[in-house]
N, C-alpha and C. Protein backbone atom coordinates (compact mmCIF):
# COMPACT_ATOMS: atom_id res chain seq x y z
N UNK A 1 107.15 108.56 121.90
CA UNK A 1 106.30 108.19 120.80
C UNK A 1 106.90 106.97 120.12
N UNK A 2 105.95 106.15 119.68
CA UNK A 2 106.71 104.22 119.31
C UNK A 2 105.75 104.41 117.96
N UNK A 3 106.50 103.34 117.00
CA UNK A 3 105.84 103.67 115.90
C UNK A 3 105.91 101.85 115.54
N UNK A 4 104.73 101.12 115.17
CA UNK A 4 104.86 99.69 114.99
C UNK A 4 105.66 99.37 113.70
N UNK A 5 106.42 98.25 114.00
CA UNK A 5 107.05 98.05 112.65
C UNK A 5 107.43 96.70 112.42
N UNK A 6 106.82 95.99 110.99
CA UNK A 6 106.62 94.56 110.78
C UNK A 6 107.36 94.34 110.46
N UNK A 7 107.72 92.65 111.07
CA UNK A 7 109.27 92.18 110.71
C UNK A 7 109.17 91.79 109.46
N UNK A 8 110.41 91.79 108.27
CA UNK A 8 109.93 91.16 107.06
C UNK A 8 110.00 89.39 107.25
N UNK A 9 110.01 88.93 105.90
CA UNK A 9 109.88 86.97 105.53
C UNK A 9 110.65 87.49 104.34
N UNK A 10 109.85 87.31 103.70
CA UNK A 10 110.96 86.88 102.30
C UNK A 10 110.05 88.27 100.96
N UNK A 11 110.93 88.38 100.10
CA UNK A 11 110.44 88.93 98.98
C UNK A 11 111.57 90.55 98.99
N UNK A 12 111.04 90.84 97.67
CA UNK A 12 111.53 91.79 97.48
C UNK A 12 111.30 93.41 97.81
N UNK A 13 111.74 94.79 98.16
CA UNK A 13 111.32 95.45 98.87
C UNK A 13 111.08 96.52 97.98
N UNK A 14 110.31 97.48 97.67
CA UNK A 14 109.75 98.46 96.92
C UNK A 14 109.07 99.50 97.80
N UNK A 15 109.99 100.80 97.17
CA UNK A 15 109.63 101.65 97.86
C UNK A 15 109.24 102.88 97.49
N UNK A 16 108.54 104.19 98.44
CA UNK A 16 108.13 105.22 97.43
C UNK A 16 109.65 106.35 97.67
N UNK A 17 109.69 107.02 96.89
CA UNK A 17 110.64 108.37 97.20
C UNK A 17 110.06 108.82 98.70
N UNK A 18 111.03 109.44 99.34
CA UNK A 18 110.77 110.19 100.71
C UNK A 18 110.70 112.09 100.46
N UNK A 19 109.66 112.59 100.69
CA UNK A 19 109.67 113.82 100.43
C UNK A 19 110.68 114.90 101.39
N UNK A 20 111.31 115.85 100.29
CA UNK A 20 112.32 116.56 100.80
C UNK A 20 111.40 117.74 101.92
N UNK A 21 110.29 117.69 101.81
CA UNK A 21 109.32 118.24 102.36
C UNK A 21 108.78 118.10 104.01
N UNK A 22 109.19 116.77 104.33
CA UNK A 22 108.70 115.44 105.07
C UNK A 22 109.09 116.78 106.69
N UNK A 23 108.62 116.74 107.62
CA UNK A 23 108.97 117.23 108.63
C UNK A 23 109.79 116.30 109.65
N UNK A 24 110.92 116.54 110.01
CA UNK A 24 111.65 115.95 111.00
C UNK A 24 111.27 114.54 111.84
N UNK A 25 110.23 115.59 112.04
CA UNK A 25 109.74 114.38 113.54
C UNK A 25 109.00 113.33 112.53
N UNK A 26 108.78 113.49 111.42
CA UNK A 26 108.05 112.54 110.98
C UNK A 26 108.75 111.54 109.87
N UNK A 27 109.62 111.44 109.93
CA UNK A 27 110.56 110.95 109.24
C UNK A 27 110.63 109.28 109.74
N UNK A 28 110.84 109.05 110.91
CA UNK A 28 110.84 107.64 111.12
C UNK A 28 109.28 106.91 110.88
N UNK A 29 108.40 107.38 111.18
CA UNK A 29 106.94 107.15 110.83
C UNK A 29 106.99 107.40 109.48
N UNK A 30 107.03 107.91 108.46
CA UNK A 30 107.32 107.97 106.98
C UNK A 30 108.13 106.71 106.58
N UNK A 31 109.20 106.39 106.87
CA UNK A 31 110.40 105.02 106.61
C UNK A 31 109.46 104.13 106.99
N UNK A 32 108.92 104.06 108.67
CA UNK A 32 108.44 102.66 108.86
C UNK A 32 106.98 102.09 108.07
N UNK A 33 105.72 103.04 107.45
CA UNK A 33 105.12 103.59 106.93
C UNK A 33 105.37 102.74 105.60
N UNK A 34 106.62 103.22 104.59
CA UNK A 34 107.00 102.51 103.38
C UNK A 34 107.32 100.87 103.82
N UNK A 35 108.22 101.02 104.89
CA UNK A 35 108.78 99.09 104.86
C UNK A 35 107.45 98.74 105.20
N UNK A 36 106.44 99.02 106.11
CA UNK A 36 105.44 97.81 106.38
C UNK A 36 104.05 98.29 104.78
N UNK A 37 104.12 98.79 104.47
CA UNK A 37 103.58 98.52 102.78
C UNK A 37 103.92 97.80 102.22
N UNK A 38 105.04 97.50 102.57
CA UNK A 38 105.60 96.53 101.17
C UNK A 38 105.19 95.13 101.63
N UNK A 39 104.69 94.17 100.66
CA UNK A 39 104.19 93.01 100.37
C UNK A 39 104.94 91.97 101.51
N UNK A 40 105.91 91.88 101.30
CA UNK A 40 107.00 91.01 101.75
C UNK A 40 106.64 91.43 103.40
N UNK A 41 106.54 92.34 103.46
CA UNK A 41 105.99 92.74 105.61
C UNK A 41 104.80 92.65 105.58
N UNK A 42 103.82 92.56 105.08
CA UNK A 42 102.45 92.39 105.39
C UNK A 42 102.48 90.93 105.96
N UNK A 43 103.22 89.89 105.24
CA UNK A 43 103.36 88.30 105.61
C UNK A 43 102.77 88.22 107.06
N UNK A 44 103.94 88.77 108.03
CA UNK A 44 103.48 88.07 109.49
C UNK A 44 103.04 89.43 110.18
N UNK A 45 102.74 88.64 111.48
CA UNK A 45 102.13 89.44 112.15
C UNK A 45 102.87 89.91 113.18
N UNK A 46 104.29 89.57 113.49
CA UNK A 46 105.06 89.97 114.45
C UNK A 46 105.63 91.16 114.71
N UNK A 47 105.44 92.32 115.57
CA UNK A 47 105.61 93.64 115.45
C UNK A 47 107.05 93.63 116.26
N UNK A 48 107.89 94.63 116.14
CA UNK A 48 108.51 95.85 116.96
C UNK A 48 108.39 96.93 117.38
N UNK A 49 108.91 97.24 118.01
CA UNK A 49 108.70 99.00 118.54
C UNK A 49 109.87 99.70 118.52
N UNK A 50 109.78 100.94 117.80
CA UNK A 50 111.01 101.36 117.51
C UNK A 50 110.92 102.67 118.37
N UNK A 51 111.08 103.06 118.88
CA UNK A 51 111.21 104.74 119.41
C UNK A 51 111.77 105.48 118.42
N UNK A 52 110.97 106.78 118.09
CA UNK A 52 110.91 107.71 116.96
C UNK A 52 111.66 108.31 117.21
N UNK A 53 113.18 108.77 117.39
CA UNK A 53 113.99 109.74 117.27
C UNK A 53 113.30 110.84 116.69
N UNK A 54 114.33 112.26 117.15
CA UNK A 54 114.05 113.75 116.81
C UNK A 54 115.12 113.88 115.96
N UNK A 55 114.54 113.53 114.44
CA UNK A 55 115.40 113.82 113.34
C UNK A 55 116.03 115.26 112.67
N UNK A 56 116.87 115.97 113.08
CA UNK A 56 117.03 117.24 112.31
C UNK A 56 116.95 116.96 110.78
N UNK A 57 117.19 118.46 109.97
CA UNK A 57 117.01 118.47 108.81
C UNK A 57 118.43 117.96 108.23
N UNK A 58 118.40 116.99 107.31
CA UNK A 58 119.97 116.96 107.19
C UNK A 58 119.12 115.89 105.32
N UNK A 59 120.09 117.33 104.56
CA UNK A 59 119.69 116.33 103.09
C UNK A 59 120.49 115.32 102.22
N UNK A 60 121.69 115.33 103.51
CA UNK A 60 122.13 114.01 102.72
C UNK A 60 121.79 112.81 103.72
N UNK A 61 121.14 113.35 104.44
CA UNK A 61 120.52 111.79 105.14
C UNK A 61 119.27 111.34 104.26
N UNK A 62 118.44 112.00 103.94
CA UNK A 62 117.13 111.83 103.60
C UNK A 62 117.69 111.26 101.98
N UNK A 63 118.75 111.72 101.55
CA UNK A 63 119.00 111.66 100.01
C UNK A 63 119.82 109.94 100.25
N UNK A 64 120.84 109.64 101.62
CA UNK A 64 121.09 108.45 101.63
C UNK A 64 119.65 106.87 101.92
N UNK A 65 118.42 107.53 102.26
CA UNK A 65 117.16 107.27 102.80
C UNK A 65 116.87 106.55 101.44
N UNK A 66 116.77 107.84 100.29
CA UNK A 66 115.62 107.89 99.77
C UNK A 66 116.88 106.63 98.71
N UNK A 67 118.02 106.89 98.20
CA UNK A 67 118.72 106.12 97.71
C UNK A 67 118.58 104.78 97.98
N UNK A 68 118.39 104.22 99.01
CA UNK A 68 118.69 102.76 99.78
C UNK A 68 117.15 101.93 100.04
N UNK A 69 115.94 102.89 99.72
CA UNK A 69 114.83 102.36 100.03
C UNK A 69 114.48 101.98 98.57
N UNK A 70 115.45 102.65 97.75
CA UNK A 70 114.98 102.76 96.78
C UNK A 70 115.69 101.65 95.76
N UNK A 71 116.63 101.36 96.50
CA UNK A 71 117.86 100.73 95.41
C UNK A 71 117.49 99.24 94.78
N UNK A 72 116.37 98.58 95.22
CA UNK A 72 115.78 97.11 94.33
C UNK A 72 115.13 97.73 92.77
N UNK A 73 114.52 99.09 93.41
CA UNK A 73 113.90 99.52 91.90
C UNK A 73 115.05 99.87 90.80
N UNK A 74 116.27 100.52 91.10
CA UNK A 74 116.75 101.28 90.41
C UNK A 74 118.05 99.73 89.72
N UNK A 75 118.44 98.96 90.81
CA UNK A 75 119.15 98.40 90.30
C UNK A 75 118.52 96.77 90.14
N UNK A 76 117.70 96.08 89.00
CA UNK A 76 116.96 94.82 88.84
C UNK A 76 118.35 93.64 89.33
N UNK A 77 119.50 93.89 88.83
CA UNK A 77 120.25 92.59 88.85
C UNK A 77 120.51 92.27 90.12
N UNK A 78 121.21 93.41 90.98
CA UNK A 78 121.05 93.24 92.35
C UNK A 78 120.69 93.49 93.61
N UNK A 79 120.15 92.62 93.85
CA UNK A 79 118.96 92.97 95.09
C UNK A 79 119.78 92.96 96.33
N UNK A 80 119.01 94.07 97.50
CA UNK A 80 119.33 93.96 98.88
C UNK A 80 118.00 92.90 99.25
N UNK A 81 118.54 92.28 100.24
CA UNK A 81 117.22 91.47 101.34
C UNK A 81 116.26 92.33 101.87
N UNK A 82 115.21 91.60 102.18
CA UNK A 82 114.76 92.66 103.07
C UNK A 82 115.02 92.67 104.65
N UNK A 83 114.85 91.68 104.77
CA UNK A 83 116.03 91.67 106.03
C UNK A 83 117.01 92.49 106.39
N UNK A 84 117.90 92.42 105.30
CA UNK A 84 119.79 93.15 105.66
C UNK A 84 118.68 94.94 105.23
N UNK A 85 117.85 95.41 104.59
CA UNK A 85 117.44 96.20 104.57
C UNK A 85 116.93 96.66 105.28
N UNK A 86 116.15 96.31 105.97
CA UNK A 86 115.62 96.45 107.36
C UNK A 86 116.47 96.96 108.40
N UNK A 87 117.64 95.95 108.33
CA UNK A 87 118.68 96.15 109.58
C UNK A 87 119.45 97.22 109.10
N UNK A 88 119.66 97.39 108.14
CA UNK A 88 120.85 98.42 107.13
C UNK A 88 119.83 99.74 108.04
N UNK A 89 118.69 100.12 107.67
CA UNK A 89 117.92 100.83 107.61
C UNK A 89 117.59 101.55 108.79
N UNK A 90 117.18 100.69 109.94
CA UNK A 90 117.21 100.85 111.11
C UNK A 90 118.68 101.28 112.42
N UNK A 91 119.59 100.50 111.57
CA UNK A 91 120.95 100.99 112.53
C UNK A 91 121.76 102.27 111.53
N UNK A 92 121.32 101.93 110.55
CA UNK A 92 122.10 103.83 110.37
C UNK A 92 121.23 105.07 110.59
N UNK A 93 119.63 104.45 111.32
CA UNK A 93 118.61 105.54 112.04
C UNK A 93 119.43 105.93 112.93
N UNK A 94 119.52 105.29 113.53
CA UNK A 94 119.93 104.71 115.06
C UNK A 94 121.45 105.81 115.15
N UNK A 95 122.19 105.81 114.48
CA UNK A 95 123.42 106.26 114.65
C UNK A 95 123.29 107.64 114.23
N UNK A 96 122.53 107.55 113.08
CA UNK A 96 122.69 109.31 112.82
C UNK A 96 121.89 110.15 113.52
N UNK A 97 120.67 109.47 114.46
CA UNK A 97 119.97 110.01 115.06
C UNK A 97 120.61 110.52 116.39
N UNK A 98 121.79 109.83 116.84
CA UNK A 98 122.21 109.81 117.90
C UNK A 98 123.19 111.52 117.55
N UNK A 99 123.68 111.63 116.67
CA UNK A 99 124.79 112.47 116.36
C UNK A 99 124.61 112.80 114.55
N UNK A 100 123.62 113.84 114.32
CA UNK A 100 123.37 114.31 112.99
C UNK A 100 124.78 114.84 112.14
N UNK A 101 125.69 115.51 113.42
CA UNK A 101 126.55 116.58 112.87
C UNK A 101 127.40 115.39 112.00
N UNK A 102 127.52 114.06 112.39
CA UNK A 102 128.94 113.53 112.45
C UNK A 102 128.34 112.45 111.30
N UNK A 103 127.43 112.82 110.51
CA UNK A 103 126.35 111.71 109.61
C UNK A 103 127.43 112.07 108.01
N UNK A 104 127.86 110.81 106.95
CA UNK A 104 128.32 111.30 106.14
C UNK A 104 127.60 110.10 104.84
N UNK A 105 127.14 110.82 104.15
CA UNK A 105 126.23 109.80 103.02
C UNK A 105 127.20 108.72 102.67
N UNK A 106 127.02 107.23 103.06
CA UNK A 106 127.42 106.09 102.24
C UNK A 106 127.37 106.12 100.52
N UNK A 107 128.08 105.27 100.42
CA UNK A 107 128.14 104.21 99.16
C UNK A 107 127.43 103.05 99.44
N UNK A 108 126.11 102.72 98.42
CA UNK A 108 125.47 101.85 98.35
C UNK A 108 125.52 100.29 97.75
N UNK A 109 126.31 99.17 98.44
CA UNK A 109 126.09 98.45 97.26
C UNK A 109 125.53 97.00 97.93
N UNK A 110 125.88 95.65 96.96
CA UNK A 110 125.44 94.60 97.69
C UNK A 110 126.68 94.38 97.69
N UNK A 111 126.29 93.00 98.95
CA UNK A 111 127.52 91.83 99.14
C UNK A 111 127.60 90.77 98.03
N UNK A 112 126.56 90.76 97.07
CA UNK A 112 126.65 89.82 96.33
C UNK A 112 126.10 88.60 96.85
N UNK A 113 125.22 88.84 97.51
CA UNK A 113 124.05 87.54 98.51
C UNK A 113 123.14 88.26 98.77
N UNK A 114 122.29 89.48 97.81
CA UNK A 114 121.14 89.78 98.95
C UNK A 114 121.77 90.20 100.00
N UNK A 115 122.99 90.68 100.62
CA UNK A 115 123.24 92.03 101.79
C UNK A 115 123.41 93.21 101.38
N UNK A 116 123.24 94.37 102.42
CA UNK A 116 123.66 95.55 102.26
C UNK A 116 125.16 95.76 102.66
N UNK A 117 125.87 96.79 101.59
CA UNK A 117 127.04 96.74 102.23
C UNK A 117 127.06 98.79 101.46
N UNK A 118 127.35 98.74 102.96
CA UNK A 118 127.49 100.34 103.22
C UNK A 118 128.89 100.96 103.04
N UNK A 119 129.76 101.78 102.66
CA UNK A 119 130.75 102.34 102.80
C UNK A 119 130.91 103.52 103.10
N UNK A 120 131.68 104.19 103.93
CA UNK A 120 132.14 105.60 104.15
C UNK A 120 133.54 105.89 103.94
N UNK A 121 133.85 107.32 103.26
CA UNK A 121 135.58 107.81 103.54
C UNK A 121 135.54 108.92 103.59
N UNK A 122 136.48 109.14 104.13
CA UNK A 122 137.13 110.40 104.35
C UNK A 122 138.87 110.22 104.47
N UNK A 123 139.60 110.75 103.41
CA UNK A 123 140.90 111.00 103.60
C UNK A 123 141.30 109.82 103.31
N UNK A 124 142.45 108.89 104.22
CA UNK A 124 142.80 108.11 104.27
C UNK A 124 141.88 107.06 104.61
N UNK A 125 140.68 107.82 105.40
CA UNK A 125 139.87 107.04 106.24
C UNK A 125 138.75 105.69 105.36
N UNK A 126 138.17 104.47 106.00
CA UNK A 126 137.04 103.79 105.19
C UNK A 126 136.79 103.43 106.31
N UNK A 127 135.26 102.98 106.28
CA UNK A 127 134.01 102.37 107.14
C UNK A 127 133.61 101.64 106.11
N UNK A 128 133.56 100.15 106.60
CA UNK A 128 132.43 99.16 105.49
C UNK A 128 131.68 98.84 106.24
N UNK A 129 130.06 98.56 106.36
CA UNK A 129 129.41 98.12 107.20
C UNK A 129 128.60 96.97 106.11
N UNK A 130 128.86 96.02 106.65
CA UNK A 130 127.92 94.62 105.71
C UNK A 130 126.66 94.10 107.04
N UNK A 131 125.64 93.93 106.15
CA UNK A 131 124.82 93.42 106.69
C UNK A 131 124.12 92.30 105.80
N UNK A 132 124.48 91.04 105.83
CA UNK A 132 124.17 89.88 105.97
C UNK A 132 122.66 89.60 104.65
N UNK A 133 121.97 89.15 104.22
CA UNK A 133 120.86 88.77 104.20
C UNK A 133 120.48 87.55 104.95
N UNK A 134 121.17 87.04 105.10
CA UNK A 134 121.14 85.78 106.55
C UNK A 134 121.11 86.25 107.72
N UNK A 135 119.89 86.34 108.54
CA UNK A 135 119.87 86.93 109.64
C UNK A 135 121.30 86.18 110.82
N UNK A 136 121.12 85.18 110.50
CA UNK A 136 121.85 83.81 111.31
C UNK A 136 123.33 84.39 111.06
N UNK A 137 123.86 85.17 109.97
CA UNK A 137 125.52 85.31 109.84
C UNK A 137 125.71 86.85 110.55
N UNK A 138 126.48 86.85 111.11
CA UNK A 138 126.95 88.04 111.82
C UNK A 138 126.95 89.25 110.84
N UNK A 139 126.20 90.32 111.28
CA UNK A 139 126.85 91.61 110.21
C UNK A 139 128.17 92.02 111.26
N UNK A 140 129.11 92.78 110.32
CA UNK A 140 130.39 93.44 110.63
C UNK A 140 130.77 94.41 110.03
N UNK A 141 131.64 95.22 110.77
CA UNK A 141 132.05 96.66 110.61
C UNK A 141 133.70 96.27 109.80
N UNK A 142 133.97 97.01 108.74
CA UNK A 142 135.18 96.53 108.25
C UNK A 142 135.69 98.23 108.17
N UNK A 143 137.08 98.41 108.85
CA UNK A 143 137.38 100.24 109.06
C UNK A 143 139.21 100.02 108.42
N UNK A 144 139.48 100.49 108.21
CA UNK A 144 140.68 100.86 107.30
C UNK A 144 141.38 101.98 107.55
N UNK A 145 142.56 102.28 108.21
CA UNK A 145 143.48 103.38 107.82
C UNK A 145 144.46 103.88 106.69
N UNK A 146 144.40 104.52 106.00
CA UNK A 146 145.34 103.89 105.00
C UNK A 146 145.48 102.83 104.41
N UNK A 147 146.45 102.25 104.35
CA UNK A 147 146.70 100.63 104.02
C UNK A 147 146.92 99.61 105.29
N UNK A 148 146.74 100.36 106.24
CA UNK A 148 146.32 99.33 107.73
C UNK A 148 144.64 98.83 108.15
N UNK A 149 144.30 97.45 107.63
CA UNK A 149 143.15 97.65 108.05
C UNK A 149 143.27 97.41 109.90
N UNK A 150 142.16 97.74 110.43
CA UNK A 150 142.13 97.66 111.94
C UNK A 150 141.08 96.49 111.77
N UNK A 151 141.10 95.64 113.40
CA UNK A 151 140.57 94.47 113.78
C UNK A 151 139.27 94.53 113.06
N UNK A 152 138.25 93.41 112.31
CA UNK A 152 137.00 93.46 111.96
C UNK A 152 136.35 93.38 113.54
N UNK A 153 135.01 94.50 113.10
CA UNK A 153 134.23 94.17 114.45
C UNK A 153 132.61 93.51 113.98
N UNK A 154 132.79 92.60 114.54
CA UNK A 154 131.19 91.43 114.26
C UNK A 154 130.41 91.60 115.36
N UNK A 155 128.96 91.32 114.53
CA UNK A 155 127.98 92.14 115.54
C UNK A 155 127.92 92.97 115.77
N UNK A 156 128.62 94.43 115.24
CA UNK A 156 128.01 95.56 115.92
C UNK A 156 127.00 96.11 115.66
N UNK A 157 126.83 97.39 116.52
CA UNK A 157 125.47 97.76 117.05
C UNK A 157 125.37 99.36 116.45
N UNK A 158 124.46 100.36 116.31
CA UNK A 158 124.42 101.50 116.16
C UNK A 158 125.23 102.32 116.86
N UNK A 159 125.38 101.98 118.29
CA UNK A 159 126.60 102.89 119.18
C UNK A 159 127.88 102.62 118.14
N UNK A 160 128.35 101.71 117.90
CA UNK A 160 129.78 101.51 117.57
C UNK A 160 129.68 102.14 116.31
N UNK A 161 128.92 101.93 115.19
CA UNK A 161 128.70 102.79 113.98
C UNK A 161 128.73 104.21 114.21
N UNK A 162 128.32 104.49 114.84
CA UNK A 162 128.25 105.95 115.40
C UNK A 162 129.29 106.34 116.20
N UNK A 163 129.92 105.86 116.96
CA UNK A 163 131.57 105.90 117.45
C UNK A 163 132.41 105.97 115.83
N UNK A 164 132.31 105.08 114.72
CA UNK A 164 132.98 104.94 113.37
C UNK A 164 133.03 106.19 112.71
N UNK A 165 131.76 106.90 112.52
CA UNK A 165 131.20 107.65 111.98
C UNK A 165 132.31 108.96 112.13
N UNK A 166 132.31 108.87 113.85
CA UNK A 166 132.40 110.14 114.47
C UNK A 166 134.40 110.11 114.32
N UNK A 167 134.76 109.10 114.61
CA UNK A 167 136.35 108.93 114.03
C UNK A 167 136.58 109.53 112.66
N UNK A 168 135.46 109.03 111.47
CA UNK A 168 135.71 109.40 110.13
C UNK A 168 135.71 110.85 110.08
N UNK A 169 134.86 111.59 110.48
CA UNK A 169 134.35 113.00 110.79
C UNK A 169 135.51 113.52 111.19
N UNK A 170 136.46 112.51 112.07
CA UNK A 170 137.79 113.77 112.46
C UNK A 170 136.95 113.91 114.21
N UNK A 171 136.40 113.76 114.83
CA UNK A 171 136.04 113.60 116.01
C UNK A 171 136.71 113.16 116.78
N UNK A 172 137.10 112.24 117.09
CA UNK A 172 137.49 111.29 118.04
C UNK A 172 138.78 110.79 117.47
């Protein structure tokens, strides 16, 4: 099952709450549903296709969802892109869909340019994931042990977030 989904242009992104109600499978059709409402995606006409993952019930995903779709309304001074929102949005689908058990609610903030910048911890552990509002600048994974940070990784992809994830979790 493929669900169409409009690339954004420019503007700001507004969104509705996601119901705690919402059934699983319908969860990515609900997300894609809100981004192509919003003003700023109506612009063009250029589609994607996303394949609808089989979302389990998990309420701090839906509560990290409903937080991040939501975060232009709640916070006026600083905005995510819609772009880096988009991408923010779509690759932490992507990862938690792959592995629900190993999913742990971010910290929401900007880069201070219109990006999303995601954080996770556990323990000693951190995950930063920045995503750009410049499609053109690399997003990157920034991971931390302690007071050792490890190599930055640029460009990554939902697998490697989800490899991150699953380290933080105590997995791997």
């Amino acid at each position: 099952m493929s669900t169409a989904v409009t690339y954004p242009t420019t503007g700001n992104y507004q969104a509705n709450v996601i119901s705690d109600a919402i059934e699983p499978n319908d969860l990515v059709t609900e997300i894609s549903k809100q981004i192509s409402s919003s003003e700023c995606y109506k612009s063009t006409q250029q589609r994607i296709w996303v394949a609808s993952p089989i979302l389990s019930e998990n309420e701090s995903f839906l509560a990290f969802l409903n937080e991040i779709l939501n975060f232009n309304v709640e916070d006026e001074e600083d905005q995510i892109s819609a772009d880096a929102l988009r991408t923010a949005v779509f690759t932490t689908i992507s990862a938690y869909a792959h592995a629900p058990s190993e999913w742990r609610r971010p910290r929401i903030a900007t880069d201070g340019g219109g990006g999303a910048r995601l954080t996770w911890r556990a323990g000693e552990k951190e995950i930063r994931a920045v995503f750009p509002a410049d499609l053109r600048r690399p997003r990157y994974l920034y991971v931390e042990e302690g007071d050792a940070p490890l190599p930055l990784i640029n460009n990554f992809t939902w697998i490697t977030l989800w490899d991150k994830l699953a380290w933080l979790a105590g997995f791997r």
